[in-house]
C-alpha atoms as a PDB file:
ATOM      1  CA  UNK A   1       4.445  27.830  15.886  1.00  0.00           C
ATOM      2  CA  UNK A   2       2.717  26.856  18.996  1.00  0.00           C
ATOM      3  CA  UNK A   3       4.368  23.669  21.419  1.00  0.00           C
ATOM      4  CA  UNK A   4       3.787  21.760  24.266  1.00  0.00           C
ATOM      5  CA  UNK A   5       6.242  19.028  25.728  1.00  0.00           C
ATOM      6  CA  UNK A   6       4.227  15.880  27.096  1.00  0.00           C
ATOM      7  CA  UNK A   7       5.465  12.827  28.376  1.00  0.00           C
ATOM      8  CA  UNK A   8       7.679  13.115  31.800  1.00  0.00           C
ATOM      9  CA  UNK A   9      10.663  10.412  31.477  1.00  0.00           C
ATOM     10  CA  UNK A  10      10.014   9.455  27.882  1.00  0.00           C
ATOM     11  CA  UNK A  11       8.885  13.176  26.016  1.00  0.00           C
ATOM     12  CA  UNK A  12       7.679  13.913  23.587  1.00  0.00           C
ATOM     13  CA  UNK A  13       7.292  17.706  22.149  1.00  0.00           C
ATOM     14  CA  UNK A  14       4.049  18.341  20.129  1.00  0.00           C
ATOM     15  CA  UNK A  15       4.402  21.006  17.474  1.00  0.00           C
ATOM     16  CA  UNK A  16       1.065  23.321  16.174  1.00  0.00           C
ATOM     17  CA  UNK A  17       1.708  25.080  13.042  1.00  0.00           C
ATOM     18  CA  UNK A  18      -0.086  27.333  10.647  1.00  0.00           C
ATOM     19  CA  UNK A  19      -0.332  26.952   7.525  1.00  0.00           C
ATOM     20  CA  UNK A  20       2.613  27.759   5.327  1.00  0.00           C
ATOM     21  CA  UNK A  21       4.846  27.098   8.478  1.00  0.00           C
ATOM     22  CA  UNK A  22       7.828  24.845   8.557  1.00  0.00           C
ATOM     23  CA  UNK A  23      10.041  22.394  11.060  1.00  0.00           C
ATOM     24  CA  UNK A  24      12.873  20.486  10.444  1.00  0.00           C
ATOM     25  CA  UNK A  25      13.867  17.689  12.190  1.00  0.00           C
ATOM     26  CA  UNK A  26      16.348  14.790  11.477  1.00  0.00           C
ATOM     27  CA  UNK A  27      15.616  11.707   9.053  1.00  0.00           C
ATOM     28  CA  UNK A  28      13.439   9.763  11.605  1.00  0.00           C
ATOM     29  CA  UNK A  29      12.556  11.989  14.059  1.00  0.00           C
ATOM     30  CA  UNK A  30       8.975  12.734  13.877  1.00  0.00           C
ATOM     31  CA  UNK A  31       6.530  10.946  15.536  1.00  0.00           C
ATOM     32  CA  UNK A  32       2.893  11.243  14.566  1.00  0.00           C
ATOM     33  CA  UNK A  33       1.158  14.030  12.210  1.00  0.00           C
ATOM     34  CA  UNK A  34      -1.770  15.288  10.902  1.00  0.00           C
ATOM     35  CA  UNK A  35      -2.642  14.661   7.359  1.00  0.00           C
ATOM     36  CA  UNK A  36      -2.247  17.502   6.177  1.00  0.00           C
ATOM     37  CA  UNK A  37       1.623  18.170   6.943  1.00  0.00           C
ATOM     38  CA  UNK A  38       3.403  17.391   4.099  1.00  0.00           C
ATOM     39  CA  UNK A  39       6.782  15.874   4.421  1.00  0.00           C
ATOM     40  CA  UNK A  40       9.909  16.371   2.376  1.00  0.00           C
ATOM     41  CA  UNK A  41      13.370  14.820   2.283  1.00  0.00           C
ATOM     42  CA  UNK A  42      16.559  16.865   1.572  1.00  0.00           C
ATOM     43  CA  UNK A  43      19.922  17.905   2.377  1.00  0.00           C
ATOM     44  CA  UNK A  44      18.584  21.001   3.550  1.00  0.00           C
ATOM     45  CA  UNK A  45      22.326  22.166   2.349  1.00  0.00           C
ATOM     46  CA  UNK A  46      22.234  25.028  -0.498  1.00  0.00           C
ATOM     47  CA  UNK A  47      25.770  25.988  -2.149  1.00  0.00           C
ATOM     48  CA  UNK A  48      28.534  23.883  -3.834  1.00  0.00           C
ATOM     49  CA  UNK A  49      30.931  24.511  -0.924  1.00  0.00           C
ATOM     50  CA  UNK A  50      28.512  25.145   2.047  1.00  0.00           C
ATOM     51  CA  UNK A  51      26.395  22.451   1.017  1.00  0.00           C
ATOM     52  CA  UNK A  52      29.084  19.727   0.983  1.00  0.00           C
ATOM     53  CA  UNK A  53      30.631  20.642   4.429  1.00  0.00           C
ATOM     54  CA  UNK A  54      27.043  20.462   5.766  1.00  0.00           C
ATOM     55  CA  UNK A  55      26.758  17.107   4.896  1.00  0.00           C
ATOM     56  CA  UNK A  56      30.758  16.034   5.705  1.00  0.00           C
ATOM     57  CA  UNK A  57      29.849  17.525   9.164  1.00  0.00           C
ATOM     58  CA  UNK A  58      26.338  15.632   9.666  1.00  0.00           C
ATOM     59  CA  UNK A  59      28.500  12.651   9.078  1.00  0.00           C
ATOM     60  CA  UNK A  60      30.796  13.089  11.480  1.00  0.00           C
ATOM     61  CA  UNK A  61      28.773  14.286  14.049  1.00  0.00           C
ATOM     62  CA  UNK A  62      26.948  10.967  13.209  1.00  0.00           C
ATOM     63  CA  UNK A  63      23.600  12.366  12.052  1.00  0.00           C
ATOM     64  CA  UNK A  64      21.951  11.305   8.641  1.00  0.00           C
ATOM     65  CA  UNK A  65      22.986  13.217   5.996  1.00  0.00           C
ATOM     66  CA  UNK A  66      19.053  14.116   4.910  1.00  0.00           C
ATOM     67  CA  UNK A  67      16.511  16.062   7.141  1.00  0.00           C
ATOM     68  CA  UNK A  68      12.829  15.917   6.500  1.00  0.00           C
ATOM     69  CA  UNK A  69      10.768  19.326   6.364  1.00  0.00           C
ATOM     70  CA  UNK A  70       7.396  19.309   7.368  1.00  0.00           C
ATOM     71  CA  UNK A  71       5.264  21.886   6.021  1.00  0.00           C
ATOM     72  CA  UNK A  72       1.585  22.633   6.966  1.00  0.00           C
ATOM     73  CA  UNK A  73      -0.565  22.874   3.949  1.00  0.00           C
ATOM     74  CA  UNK A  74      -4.115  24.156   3.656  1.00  0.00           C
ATOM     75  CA  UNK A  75      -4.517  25.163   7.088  1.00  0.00           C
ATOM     76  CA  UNK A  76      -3.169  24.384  10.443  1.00  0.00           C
ATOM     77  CA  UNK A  77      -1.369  21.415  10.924  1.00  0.00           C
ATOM     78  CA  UNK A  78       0.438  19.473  13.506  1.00  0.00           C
ATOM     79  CA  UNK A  79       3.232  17.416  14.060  1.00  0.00           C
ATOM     80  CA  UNK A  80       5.020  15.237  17.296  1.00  0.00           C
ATOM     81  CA  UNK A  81       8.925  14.835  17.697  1.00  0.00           C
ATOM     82  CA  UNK A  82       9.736  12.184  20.504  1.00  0.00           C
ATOM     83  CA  UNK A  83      12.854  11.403  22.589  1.00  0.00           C
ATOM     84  CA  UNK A  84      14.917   8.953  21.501  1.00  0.00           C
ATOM     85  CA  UNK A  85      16.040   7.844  24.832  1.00  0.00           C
ATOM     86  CA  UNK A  86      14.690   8.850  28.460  1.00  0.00           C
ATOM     87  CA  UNK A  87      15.075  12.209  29.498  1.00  0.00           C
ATOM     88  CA  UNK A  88      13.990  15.427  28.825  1.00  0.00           C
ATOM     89  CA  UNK A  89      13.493  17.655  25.848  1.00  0.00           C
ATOM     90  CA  UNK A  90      14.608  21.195  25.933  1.00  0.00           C
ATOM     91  CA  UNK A  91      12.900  23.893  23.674  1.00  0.00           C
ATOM     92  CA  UNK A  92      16.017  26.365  23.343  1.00  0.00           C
ATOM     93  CA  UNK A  93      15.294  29.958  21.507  1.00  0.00           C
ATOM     94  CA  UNK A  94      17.991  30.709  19.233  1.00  0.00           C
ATOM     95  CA  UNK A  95      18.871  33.798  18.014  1.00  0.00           C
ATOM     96  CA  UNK A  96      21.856  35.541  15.724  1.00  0.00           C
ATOM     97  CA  UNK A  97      24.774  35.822  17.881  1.00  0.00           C
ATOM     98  CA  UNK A  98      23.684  33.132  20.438  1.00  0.00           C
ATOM     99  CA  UNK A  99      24.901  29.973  19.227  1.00  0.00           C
ATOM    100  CA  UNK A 100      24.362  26.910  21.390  1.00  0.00           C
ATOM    101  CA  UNK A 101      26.989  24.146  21.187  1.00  0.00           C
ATOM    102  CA  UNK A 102      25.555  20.436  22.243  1.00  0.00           C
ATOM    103  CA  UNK A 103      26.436  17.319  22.717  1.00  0.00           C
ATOM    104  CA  UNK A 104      26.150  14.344  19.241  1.00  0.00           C
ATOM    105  CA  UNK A 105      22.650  13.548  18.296  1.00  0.00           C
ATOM    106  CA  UNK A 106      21.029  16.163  20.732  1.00  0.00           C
ATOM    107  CA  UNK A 107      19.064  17.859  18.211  1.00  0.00           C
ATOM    108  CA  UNK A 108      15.485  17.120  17.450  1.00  0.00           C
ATOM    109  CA  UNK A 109      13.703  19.310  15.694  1.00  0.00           C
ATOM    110  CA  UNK A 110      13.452  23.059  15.118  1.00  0.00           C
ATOM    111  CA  UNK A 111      11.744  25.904  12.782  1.00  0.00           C
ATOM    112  CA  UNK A 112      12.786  26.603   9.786  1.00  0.00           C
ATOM    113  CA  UNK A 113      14.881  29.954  10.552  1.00  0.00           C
ATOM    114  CA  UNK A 114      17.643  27.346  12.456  1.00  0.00           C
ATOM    115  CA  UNK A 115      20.630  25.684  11.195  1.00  0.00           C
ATOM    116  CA  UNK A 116      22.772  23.073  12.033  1.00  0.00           C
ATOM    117  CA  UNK A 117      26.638  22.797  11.833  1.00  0.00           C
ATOM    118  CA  UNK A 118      29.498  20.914  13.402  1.00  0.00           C
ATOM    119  CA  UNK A 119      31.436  22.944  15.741  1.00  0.00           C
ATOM    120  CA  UNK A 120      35.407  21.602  16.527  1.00  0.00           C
ATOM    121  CA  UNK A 121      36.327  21.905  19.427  1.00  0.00           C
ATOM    122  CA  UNK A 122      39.951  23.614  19.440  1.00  0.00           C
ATOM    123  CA  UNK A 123      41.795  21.891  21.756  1.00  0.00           C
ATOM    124  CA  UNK A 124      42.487  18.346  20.153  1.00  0.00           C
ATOM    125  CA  UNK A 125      43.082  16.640  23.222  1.00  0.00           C
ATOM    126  CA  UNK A 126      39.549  17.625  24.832  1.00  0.00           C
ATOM    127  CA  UNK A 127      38.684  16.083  22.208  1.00  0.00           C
ATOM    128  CA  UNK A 128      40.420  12.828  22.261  1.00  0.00           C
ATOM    129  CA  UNK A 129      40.391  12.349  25.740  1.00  0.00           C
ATOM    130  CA  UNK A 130      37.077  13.862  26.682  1.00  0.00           C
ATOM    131  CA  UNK A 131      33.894  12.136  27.006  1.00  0.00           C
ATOM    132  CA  UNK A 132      31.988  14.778  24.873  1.00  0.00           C
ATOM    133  CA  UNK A 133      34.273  14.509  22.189  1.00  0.00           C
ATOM    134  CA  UNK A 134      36.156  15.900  19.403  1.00  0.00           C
ATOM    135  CA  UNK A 135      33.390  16.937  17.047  1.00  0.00           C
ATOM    136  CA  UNK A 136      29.899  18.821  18.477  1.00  0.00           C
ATOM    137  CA  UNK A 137      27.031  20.111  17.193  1.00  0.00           C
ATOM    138  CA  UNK A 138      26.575  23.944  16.546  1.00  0.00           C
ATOM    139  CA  UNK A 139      22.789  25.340  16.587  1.00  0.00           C
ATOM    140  CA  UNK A 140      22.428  28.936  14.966  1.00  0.00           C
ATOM    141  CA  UNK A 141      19.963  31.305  13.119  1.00  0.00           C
ATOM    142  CA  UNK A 142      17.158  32.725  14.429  1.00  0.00           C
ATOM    143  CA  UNK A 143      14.131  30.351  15.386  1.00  0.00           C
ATOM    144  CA  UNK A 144      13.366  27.666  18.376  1.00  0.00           C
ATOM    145  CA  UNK A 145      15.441  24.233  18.537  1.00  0.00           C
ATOM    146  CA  UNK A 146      14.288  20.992  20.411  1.00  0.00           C
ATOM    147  CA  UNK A 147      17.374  19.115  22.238  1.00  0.00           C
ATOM    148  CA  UNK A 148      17.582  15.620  23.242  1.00  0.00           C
ATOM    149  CA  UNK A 149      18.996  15.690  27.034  1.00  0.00           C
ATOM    150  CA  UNK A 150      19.736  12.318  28.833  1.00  0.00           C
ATOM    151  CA  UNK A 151      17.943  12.455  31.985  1.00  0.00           C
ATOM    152  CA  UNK A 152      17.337  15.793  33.658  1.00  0.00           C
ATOM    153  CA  UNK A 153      19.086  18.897  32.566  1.00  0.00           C
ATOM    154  CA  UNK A 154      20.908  21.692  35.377  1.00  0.00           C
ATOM    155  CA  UNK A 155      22.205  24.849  34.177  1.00  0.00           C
ATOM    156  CA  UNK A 156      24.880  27.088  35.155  1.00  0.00           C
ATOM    157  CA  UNK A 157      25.500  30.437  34.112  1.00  0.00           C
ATOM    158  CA  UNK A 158      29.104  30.906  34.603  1.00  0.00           C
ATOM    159  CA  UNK A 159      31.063  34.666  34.669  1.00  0.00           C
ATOM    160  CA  UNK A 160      34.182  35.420  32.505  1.00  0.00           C
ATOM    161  CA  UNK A 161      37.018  32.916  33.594  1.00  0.00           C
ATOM    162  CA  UNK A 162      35.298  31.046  35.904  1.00  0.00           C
ATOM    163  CA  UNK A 163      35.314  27.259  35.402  1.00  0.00           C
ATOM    164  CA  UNK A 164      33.148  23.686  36.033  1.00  0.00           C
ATOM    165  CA  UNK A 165      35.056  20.484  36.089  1.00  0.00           C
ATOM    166  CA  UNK A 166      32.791  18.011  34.721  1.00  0.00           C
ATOM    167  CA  UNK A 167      33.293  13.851  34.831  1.00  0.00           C
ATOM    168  CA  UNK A 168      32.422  12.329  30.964  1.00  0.00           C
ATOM    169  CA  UNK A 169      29.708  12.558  29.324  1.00  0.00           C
ATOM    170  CA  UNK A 170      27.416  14.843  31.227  1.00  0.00           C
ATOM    171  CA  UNK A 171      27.876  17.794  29.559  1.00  0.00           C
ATOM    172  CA  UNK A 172      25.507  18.363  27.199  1.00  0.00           C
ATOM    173  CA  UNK A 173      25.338  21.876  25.754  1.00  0.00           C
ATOM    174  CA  UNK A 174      27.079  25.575  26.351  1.00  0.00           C
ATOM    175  CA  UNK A 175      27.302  29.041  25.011  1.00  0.00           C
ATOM    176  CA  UNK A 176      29.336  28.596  22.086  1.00  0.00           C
ATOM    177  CA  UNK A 177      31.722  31.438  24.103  1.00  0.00           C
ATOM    178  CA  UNK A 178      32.368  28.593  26.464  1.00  0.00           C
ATOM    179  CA  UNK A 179      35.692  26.755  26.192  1.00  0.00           C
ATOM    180  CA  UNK A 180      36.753  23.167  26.797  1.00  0.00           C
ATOM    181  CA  UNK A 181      39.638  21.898  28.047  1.00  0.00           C
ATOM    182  CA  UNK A 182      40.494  18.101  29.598  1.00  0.00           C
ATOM    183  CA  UNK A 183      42.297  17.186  32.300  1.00  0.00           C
ATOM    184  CA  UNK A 184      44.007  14.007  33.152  1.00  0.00           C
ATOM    185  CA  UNK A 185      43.204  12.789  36.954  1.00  0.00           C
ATOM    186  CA  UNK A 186      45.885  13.207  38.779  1.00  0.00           C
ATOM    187  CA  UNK A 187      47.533  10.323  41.024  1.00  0.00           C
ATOM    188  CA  UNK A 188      47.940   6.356  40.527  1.00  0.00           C
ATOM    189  CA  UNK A 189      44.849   5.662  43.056  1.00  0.00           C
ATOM    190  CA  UNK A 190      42.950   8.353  41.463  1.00  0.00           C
ATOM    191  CA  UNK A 191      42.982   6.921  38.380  1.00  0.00           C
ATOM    192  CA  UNK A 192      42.932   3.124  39.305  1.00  0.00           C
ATOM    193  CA  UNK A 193      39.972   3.543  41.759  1.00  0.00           C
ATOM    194  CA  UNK A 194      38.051   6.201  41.722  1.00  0.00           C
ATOM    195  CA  UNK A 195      35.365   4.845  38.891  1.00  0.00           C
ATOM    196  CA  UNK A 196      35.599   8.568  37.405  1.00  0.00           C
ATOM    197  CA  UNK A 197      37.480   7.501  34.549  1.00  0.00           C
ATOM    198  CA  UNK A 198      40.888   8.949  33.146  1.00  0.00           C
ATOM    199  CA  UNK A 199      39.639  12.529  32.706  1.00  0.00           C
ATOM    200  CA  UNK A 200      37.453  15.304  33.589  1.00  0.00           C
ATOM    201  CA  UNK A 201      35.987  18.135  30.963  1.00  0.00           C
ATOM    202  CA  UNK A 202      37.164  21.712  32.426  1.00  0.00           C
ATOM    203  CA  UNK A 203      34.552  24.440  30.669  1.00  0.00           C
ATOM    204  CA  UNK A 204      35.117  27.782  31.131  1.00  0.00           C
ATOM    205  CA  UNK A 205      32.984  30.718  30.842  1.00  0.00           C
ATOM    206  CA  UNK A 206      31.663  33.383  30.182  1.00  0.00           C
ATOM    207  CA  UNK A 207      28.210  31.655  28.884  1.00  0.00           C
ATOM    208  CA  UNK A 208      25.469  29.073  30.170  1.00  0.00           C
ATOM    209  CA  UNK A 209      26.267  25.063  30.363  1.00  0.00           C
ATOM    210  CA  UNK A 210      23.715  22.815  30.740  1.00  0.00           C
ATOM    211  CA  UNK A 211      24.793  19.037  32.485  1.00  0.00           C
ATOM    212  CA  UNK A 212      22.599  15.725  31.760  1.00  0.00           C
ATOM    213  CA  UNK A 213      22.227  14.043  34.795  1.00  0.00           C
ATOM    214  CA  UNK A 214      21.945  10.599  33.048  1.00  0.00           C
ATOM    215  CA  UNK A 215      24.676  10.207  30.114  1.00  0.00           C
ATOM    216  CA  UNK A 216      23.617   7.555  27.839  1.00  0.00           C
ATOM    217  CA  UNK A 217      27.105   5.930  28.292  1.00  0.00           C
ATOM    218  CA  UNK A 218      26.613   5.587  31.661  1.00  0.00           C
ATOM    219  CA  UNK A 219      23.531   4.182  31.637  1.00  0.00           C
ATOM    220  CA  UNK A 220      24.597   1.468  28.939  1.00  0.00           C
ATOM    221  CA  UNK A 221      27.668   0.829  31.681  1.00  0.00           C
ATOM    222  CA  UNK A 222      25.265   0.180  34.428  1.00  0.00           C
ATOM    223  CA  UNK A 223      22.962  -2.584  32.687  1.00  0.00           C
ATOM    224  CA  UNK A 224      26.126  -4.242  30.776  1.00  0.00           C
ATOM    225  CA  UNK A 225      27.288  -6.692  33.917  1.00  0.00           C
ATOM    226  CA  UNK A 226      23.259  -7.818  33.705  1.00  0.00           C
ATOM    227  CA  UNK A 227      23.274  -8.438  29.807  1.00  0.00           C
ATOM    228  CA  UNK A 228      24.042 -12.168  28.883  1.00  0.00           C
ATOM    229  CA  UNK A 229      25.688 -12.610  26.091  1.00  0.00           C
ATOM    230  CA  UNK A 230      25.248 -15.636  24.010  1.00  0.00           C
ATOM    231  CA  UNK A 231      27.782 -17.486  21.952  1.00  0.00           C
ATOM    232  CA  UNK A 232      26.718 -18.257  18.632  1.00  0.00           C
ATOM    233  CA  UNK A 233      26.768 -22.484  17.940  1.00  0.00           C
END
């Protein structure tokens, strides 16, 4: 499988396939296609036991429960994955042993060899008092994955122990060695005034973050004061 991204602000990722090749994406997802590329809708979830947690964990990461597969047949084919929201898409290579952990609803589209799980994060209160949230996604196998990032996306690679303090929502993926932690702000004024909300997200290596530089949260907090609400006669 051969890609290009296109598209600056608003990307889109362009996908060339030979035949007999696969990509996955979620229910929606794709974009354009050639005729050739023959679509099906599934679970994508094999096993009684696996299978079911698959699709209890798509729910609560708030992703469909199907996927569609997209198969070239007869030949070469093609098929385009877009953003669903400005920003940039990131083409990640994943490989056994290198799990990335990202942010709800980051992930596009990937080959075949990739899955897609819910990772929990262990510390309950990062979770309930964090802006990324109890529940993330988990992106494994062996294969490349296409991530949804809100904005731009800066990386860090950070050593054993050492540690980025992080305001809500702009973390958007990390080695799944990374932890998470939250942290309350401390002081009255600090938490009346500073506009940073009631918490920061504490990750701590070793392992690469990557941080979104425009969360969708904050964006939809910007434009809401302009938005004019209408009662209903």
């Amino acid at each position: 499988m051969n890609y290009e991204i296109k598209g600056g602000t608003l990307p889109v990722v362009i996908c060339q396939l030979e035949a007999g090749e696969k990509m996955i994406s979620e229910n929606g997802g794709m974009s354009w296609m050639s005729p050739n590329m023959h679509m099906e809708t599934s679970t994508n979830a094999t096993g009684a036991a696996n299978g079911l947690g698959k699709l209890i964990g798509r729910a609560l990461t708030g992703e469909g429960i199907f996927q569609n597969i997209f198969t070239a047949q007869g030949g070469p084919g093609m098929v385009a994955f877009s953003s669903s929201f400005p920003g940039t898409i990131m083409a990640v290579p994943i490989t056994p042993g290198n799990d990335i952990v990202c942010q709800k609803s980051a992930f596009l589209a990937s080959t075949d060899g990739v899955q897609l799980s819910t990772f929990f994060q262990k510390n309950l209160g990062a979770g309930l008092l964090g802006g990324e949230g109890f529940i993330m996604q988990r992106v494994s196998g062996n294969g490349m994955a296409f991530l949804e990032i809100d904005g731009s996306i800066i990386e860090y690679e950070l050593a054993q122990g050492q540690q980025m303090i992080i305001d809500q929502g702009y973390l958007a993926t990390m080695s799944a060695t990374c932890s998470v932690d939250v942290v309350i702000q401390k002081g009255v004024k600090n938490l009346l005034f500073s506009g940073d909300g009631l918490t920061n997200t504490i990750v701590t290596g070793p392992g690469k973050i990557g941080l979104q530089t425009m969360p969708a949260s904050q964006v939809a907090g910007a434009i809401q004061p302009f938005i004019n609400v209408k009662s209903a006669n």
